[in-house]
C-alpha atoms as a PDB file:
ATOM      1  CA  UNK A   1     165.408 130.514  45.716  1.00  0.00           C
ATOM      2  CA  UNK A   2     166.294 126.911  44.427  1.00  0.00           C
ATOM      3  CA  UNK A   3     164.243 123.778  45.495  1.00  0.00           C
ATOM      4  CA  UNK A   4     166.604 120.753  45.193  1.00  0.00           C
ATOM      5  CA  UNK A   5     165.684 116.924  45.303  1.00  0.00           C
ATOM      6  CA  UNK A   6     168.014 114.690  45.739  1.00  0.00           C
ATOM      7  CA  UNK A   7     167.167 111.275  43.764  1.00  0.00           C
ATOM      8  CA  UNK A   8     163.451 111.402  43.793  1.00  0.00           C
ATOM      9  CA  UNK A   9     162.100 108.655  43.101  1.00  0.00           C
ATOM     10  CA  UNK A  10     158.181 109.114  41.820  1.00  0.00           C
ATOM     11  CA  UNK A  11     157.047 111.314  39.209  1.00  0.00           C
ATOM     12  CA  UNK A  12     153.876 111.728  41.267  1.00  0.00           C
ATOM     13  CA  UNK A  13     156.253 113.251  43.872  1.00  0.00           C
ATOM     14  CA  UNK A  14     158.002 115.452  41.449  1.00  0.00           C
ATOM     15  CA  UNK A  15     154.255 117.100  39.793  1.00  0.00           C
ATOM     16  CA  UNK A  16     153.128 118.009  43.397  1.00  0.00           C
ATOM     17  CA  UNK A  17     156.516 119.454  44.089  1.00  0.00           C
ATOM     18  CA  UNK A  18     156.112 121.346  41.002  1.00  0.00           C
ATOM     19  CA  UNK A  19     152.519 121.869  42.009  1.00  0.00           C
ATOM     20  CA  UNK A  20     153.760 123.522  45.161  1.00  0.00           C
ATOM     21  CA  UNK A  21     156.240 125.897  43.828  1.00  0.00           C
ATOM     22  CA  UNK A  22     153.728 127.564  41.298  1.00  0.00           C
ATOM     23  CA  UNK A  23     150.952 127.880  44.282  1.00  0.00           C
ATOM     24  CA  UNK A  24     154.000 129.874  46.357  1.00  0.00           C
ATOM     25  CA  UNK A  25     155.869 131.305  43.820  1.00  0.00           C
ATOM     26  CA  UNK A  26     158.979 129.470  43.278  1.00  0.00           C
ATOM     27  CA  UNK A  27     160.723 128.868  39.781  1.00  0.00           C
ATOM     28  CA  UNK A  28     163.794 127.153  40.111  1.00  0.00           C
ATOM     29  CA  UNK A  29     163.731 123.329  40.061  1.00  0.00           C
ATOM     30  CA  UNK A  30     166.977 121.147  40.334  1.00  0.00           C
ATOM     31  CA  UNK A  31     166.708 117.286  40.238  1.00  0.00           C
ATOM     32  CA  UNK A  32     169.901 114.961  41.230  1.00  0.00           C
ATOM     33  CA  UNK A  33     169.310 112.079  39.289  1.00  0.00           C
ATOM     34  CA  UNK A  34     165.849 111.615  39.294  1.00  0.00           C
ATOM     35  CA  UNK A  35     163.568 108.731  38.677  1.00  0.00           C
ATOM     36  CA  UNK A  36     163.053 108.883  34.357  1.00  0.00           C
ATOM     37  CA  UNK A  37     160.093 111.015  34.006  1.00  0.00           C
ATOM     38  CA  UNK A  38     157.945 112.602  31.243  1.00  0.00           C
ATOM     39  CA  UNK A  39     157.113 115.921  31.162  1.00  0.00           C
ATOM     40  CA  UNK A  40     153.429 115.416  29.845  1.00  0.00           C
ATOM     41  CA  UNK A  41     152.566 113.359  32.887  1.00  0.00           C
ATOM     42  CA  UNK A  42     154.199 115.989  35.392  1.00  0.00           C
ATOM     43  CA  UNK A  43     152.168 118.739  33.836  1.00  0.00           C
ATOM     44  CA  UNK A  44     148.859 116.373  34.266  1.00  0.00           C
ATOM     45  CA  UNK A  45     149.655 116.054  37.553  1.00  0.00           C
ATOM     46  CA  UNK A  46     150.119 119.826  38.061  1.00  0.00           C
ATOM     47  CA  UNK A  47     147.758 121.212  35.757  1.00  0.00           C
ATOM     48  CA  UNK A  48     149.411 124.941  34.207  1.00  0.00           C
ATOM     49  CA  UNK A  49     153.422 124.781  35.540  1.00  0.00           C
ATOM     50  CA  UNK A  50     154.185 123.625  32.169  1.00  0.00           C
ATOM     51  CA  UNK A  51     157.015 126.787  32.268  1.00  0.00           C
ATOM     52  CA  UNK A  52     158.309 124.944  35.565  1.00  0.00           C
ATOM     53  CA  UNK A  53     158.688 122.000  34.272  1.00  0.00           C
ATOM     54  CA  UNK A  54     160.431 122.868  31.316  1.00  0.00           C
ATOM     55  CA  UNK A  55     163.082 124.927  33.207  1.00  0.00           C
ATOM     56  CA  UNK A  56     163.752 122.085  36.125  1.00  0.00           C
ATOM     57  CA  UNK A  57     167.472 121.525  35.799  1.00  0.00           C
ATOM     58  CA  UNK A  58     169.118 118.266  36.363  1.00  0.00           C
ATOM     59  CA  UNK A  59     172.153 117.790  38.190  1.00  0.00           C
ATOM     60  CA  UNK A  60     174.632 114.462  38.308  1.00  0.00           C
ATOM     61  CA  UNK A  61     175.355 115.141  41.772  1.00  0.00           C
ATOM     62  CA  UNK A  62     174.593 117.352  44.738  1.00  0.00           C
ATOM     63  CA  UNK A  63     178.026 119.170  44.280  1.00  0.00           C
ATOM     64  CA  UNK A  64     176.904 120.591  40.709  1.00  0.00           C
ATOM     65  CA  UNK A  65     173.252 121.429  41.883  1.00  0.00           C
ATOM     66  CA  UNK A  66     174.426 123.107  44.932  1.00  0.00           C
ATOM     67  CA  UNK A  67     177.311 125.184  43.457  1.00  0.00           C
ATOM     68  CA  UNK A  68     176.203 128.723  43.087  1.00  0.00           C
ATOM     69  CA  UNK A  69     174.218 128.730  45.968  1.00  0.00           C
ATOM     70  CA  UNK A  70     175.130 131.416  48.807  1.00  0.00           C
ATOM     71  CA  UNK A  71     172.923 129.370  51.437  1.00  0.00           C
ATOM     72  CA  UNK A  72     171.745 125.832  51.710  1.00  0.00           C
ATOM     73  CA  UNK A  73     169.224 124.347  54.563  1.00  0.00           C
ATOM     74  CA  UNK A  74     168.219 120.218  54.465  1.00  0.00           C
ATOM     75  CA  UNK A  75     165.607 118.895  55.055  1.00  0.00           C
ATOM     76  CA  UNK A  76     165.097 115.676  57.676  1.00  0.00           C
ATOM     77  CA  UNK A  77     163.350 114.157  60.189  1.00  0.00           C
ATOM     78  CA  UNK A  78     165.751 112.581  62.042  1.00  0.00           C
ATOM     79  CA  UNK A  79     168.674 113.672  64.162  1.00  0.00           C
ATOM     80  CA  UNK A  80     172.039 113.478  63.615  1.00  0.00           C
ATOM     81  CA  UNK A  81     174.843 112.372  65.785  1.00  0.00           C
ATOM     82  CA  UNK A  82     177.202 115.391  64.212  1.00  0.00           C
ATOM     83  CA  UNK A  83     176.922 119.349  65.675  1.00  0.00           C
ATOM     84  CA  UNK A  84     174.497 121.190  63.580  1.00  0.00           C
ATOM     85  CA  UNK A  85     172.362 124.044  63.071  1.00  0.00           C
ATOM     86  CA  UNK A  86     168.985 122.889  63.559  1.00  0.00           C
ATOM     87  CA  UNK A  87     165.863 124.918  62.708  1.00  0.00           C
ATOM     88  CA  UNK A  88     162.301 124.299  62.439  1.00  0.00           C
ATOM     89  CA  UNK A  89     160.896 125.874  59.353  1.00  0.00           C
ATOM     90  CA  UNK A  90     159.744 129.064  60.351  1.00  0.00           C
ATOM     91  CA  UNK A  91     163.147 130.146  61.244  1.00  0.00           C
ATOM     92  CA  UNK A  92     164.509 128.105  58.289  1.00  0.00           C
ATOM     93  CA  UNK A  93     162.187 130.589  56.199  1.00  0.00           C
ATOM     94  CA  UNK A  94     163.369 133.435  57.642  1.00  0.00           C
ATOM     95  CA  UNK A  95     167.231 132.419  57.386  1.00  0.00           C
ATOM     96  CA  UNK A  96     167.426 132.090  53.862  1.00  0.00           C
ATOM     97  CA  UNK A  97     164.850 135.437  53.020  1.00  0.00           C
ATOM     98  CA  UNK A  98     167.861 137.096  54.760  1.00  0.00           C
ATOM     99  CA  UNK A  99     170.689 135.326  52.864  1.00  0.00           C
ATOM    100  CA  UNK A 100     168.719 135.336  49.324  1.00  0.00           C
ATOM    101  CA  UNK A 101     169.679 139.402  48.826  1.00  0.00           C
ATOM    102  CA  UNK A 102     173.485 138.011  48.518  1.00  0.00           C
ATOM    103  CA  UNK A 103     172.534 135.134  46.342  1.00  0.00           C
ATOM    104  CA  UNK A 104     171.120 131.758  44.974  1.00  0.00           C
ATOM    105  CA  UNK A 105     169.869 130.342  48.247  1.00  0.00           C
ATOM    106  CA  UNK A 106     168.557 126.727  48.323  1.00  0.00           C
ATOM    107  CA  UNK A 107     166.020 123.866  49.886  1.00  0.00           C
ATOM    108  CA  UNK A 108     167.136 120.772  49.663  1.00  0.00           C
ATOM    109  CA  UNK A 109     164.574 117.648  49.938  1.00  0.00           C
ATOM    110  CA  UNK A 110     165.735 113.524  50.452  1.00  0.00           C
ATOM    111  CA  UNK A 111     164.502 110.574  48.612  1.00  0.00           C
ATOM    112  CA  UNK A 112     160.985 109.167  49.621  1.00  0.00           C
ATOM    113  CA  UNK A 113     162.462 105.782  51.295  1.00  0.00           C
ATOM    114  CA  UNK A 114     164.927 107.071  52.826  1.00  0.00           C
ATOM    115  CA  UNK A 115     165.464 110.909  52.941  1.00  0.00           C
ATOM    116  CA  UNK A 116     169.219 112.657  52.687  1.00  0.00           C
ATOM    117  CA  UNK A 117     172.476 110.406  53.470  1.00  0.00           C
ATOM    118  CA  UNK A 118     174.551 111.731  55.866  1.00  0.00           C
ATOM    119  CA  UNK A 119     176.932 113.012  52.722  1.00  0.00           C
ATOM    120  CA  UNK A 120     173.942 114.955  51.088  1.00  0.00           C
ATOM    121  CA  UNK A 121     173.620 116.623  54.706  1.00  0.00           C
ATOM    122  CA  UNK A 122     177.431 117.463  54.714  1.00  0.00           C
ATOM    123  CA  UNK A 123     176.795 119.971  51.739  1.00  0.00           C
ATOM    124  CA  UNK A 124     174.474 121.954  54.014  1.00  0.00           C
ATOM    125  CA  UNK A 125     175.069 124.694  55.877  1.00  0.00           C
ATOM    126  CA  UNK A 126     172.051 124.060  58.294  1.00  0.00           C
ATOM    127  CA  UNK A 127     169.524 121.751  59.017  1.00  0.00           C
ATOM    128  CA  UNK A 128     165.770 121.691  58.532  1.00  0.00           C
ATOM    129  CA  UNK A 129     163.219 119.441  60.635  1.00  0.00           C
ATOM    130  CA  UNK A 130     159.324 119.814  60.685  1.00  0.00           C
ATOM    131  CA  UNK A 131     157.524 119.500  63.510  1.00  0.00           C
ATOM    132  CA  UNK A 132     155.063 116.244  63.753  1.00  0.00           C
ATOM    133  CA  UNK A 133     154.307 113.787  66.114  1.00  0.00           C
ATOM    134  CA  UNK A 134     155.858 110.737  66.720  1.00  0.00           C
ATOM    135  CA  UNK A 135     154.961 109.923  63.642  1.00  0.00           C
ATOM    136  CA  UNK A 136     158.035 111.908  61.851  1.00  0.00           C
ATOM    137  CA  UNK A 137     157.918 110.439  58.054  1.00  0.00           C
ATOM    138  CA  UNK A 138     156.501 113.450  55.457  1.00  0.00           C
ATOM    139  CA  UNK A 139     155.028 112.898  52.034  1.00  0.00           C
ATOM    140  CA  UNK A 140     157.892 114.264  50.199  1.00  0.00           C
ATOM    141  CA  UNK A 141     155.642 116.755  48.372  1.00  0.00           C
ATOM    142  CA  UNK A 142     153.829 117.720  51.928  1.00  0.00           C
ATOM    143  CA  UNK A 143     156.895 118.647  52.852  1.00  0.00           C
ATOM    144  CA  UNK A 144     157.929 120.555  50.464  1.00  0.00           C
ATOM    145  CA  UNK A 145     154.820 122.667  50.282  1.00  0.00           C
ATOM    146  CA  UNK A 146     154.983 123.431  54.455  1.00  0.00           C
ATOM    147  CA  UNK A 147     158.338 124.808  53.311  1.00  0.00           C
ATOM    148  CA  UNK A 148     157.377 127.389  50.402  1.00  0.00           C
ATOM    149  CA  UNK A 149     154.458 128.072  52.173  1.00  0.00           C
ATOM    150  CA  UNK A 150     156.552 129.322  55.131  1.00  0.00           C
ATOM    151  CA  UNK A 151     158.864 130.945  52.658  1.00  0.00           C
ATOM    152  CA  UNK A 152     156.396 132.804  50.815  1.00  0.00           C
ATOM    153  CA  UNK A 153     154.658 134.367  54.461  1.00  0.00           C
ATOM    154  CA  UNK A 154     158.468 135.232  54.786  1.00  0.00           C
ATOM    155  CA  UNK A 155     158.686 136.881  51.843  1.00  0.00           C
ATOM    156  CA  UNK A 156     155.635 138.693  52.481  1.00  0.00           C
ATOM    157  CA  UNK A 157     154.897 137.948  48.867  1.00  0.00           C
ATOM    158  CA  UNK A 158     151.087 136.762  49.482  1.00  0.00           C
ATOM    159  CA  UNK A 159     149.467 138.249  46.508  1.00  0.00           C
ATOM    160  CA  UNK A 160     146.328 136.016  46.157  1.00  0.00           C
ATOM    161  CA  UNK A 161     143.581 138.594  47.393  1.00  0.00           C
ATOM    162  CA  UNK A 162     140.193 136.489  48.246  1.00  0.00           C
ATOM    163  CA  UNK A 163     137.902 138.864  46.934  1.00  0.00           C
ATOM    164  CA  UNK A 164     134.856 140.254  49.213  1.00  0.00           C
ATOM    165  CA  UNK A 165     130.858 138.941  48.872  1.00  0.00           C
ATOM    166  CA  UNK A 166     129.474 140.174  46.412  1.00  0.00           C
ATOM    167  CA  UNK A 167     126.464 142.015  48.000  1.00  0.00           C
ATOM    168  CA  UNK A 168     128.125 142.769  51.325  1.00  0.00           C
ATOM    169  CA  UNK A 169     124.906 143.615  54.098  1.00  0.00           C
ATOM    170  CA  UNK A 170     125.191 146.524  56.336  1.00  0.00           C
ATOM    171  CA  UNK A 171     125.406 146.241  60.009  1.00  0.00           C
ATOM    172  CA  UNK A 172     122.562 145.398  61.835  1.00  0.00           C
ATOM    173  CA  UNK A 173     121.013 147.709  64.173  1.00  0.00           C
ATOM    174  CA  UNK A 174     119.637 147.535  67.768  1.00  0.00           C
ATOM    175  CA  UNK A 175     115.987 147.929  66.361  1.00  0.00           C
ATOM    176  CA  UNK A 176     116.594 144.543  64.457  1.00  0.00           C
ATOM    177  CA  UNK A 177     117.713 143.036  67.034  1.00  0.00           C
ATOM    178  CA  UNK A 178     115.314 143.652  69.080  1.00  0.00           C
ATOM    179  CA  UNK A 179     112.546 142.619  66.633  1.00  0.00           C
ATOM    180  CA  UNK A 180     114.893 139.275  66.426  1.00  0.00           C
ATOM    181  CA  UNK A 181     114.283 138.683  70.017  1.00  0.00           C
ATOM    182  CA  UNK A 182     110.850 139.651  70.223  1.00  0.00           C
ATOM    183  CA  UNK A 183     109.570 136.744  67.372  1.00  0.00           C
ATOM    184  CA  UNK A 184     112.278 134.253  68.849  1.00  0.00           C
ATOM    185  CA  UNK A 185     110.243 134.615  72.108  1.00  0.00           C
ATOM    186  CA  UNK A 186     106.944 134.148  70.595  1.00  0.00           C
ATOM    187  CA  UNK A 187     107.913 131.513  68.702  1.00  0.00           C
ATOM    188  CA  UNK A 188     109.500 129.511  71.511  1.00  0.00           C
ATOM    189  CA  UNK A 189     106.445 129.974  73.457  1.00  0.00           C
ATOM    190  CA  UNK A 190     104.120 128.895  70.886  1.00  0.00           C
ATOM    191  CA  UNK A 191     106.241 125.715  70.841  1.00  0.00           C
ATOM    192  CA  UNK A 192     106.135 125.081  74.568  1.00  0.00           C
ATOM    193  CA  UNK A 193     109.789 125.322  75.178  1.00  0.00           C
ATOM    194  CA  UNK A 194     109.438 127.086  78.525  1.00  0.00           C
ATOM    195  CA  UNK A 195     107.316 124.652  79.893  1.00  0.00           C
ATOM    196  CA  UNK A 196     110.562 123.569  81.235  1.00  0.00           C
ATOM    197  CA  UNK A 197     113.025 126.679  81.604  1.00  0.00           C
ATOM    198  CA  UNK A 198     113.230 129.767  82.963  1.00  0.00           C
ATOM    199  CA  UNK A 199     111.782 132.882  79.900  1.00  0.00           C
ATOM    200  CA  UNK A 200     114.382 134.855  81.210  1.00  0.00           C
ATOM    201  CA  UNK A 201     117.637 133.042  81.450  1.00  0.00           C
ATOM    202  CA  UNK A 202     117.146 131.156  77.785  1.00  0.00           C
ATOM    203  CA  UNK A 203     116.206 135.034  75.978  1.00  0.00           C
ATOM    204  CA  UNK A 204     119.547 136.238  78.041  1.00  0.00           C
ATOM    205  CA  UNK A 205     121.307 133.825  76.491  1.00  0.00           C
ATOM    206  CA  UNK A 206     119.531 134.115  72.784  1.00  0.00           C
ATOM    207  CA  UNK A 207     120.984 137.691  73.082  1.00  0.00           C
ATOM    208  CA  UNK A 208     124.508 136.800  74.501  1.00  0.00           C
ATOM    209  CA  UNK A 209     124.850 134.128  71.016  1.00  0.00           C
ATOM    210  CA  UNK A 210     123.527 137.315  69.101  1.00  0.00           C
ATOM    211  CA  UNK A 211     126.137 139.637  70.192  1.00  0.00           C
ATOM    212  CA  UNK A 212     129.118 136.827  70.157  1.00  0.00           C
ATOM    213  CA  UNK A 213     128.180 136.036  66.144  1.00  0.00           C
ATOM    214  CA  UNK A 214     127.811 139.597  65.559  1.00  0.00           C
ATOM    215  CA  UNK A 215     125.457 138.623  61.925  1.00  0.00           C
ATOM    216  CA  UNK A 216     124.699 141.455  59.534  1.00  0.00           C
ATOM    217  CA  UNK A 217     121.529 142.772  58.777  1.00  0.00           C
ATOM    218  CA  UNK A 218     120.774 139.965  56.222  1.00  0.00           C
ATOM    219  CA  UNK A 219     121.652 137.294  58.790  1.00  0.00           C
ATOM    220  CA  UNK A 220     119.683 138.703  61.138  1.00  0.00           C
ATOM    221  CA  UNK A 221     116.882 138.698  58.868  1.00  0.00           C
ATOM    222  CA  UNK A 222     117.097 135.172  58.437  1.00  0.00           C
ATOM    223  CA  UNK A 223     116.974 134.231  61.570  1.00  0.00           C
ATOM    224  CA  UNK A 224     113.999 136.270  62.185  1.00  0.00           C
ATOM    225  CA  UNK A 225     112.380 134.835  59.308  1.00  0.00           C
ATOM    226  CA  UNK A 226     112.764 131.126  60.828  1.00  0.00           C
ATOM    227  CA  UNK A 227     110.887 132.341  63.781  1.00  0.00           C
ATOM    228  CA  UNK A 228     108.248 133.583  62.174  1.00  0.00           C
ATOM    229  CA  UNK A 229     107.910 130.542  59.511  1.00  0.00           C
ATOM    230  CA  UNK A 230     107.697 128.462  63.183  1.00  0.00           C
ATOM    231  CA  UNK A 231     105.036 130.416  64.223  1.00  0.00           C
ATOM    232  CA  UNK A 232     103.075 130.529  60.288  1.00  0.00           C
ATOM    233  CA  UNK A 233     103.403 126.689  60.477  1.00  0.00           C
ATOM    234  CA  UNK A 234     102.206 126.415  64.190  1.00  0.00           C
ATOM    235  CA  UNK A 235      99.072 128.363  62.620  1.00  0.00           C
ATOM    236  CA  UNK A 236      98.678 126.516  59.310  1.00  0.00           C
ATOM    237  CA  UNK A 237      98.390 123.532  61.439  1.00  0.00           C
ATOM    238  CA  UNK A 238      95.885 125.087  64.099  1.00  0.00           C
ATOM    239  CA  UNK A 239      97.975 124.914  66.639  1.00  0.00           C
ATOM    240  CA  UNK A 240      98.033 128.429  67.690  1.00  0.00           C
ATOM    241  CA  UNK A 241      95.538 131.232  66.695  1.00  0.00           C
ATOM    242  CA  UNK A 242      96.551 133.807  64.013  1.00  0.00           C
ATOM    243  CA  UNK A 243      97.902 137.078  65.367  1.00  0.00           C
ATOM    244  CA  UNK A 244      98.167 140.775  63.482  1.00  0.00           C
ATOM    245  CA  UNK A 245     101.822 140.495  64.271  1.00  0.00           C
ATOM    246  CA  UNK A 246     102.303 138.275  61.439  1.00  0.00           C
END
């Protein structure tokens, strides 16, 4: 896969691009005429893609960056007046995964003022628009990630595995649920809180938020222990007498 801009025009632009491509796993960079850069500042921008930047290949024209490639989809917000095939990304993604086994296939990204002339857009073979609001225009680099990241889901090439807690709790049972329910009751009632509702409709609904969240035994645990540090306080202060309970 081969991300080309076409005459960008801010280094800035070009490190997030760069960015982008190492977070999704693409290598191949080709610039047409590009704003003069240095590579130092691109790899401050996007900190490690040193190896990306070093291989980005620049191109005099569209012709000579587009030449070995099998497939080529534009990118742009607006319509055109000319017949094309027009795709939002997801199919975009899924149109050049299926042309990529026969070849170079390739992305092609517009300047920031003014995205690709209607001669850039000739070269492609379909066209590329990203849903938004009314409000159409795309940080070039935003754009560019929505793109790979689409492509990569494609690919099914997400290999970044979040790794699990580190002291995962076991289920909670009914027992410690119940006990839950039982010091949430006590401790709304030392606080007075049915003065004003109905005991049995606000517990029913304490256990339908239980079973919706679903919490693990240490969760559960927690919760239980707020009750009860309502109820300690309540004492501490005198408010309500001491029970064995506690």
């Amino acid at each position: 896969m081969v991300l080309v801009l076409y005459e960008p025009q801010d280094p800035v632009n070009i490190g997030a691009t760069v960015r982008a491509m190492k977070n999704m796993g693409a290598t191949a960079l080709r610039l047409v005429r590009p704003v003069a850069y240095e590579p130092e500042r691109l790899e401050a921008i996007a900190h490690g893609t040193a190896d990306l930047v070093a291989a980005a290949r620049h191109a005099p024209d569209l012709d000579s960056a587009l030449a070995d490639c099998v497939d080529v989809v534009a990118f742009t917000a607006r319509r055109r007046a000319a017949k094309r095939t027009v795709l939002d990304v997801r199919e975009a993604a899924a149109r050049l995964i299926e042309h990529a086994s026969q070849g170079p296939v390739a992305l092609v990204f517009g300047r920031e003022d003014a995205g690709l002339p209607n001669a850039a857009l000739d070269r492609a073979h379909a066209l590329c628009t990203i849903p938004t609001t009314t409000h159409a225009s795309l940080n070039l680099a935003q754009a560019v990630m929505i793109a790979l990241y689409e492509l990569h889901l494609a690919a099914a090439d997400a290999t970044r595995l979040l790794a699990p807690p580190k002291h995962d709790a076991p289920p909670a049972t009914a027992a410690q649920f119940e006990r839950l329910f039982a010091d949430v009751e006590r401790a709304l009632v030392a606080i007075e809180f049915f003065k004003t509702r109905y005991p049995e409709h606000v517990l029913r609904t304490v256990r339908s938020l239980a079973a919706r969240a679903r919490p693990d035994a240490r969760e559960l645990e927690l919760a239980r222990a707020m009750a009860i540090e309502v109820l300690r306080t309540m004492e501490r202060a005198r408010i309500i007498p001491r029970t064995d309970a506690l």
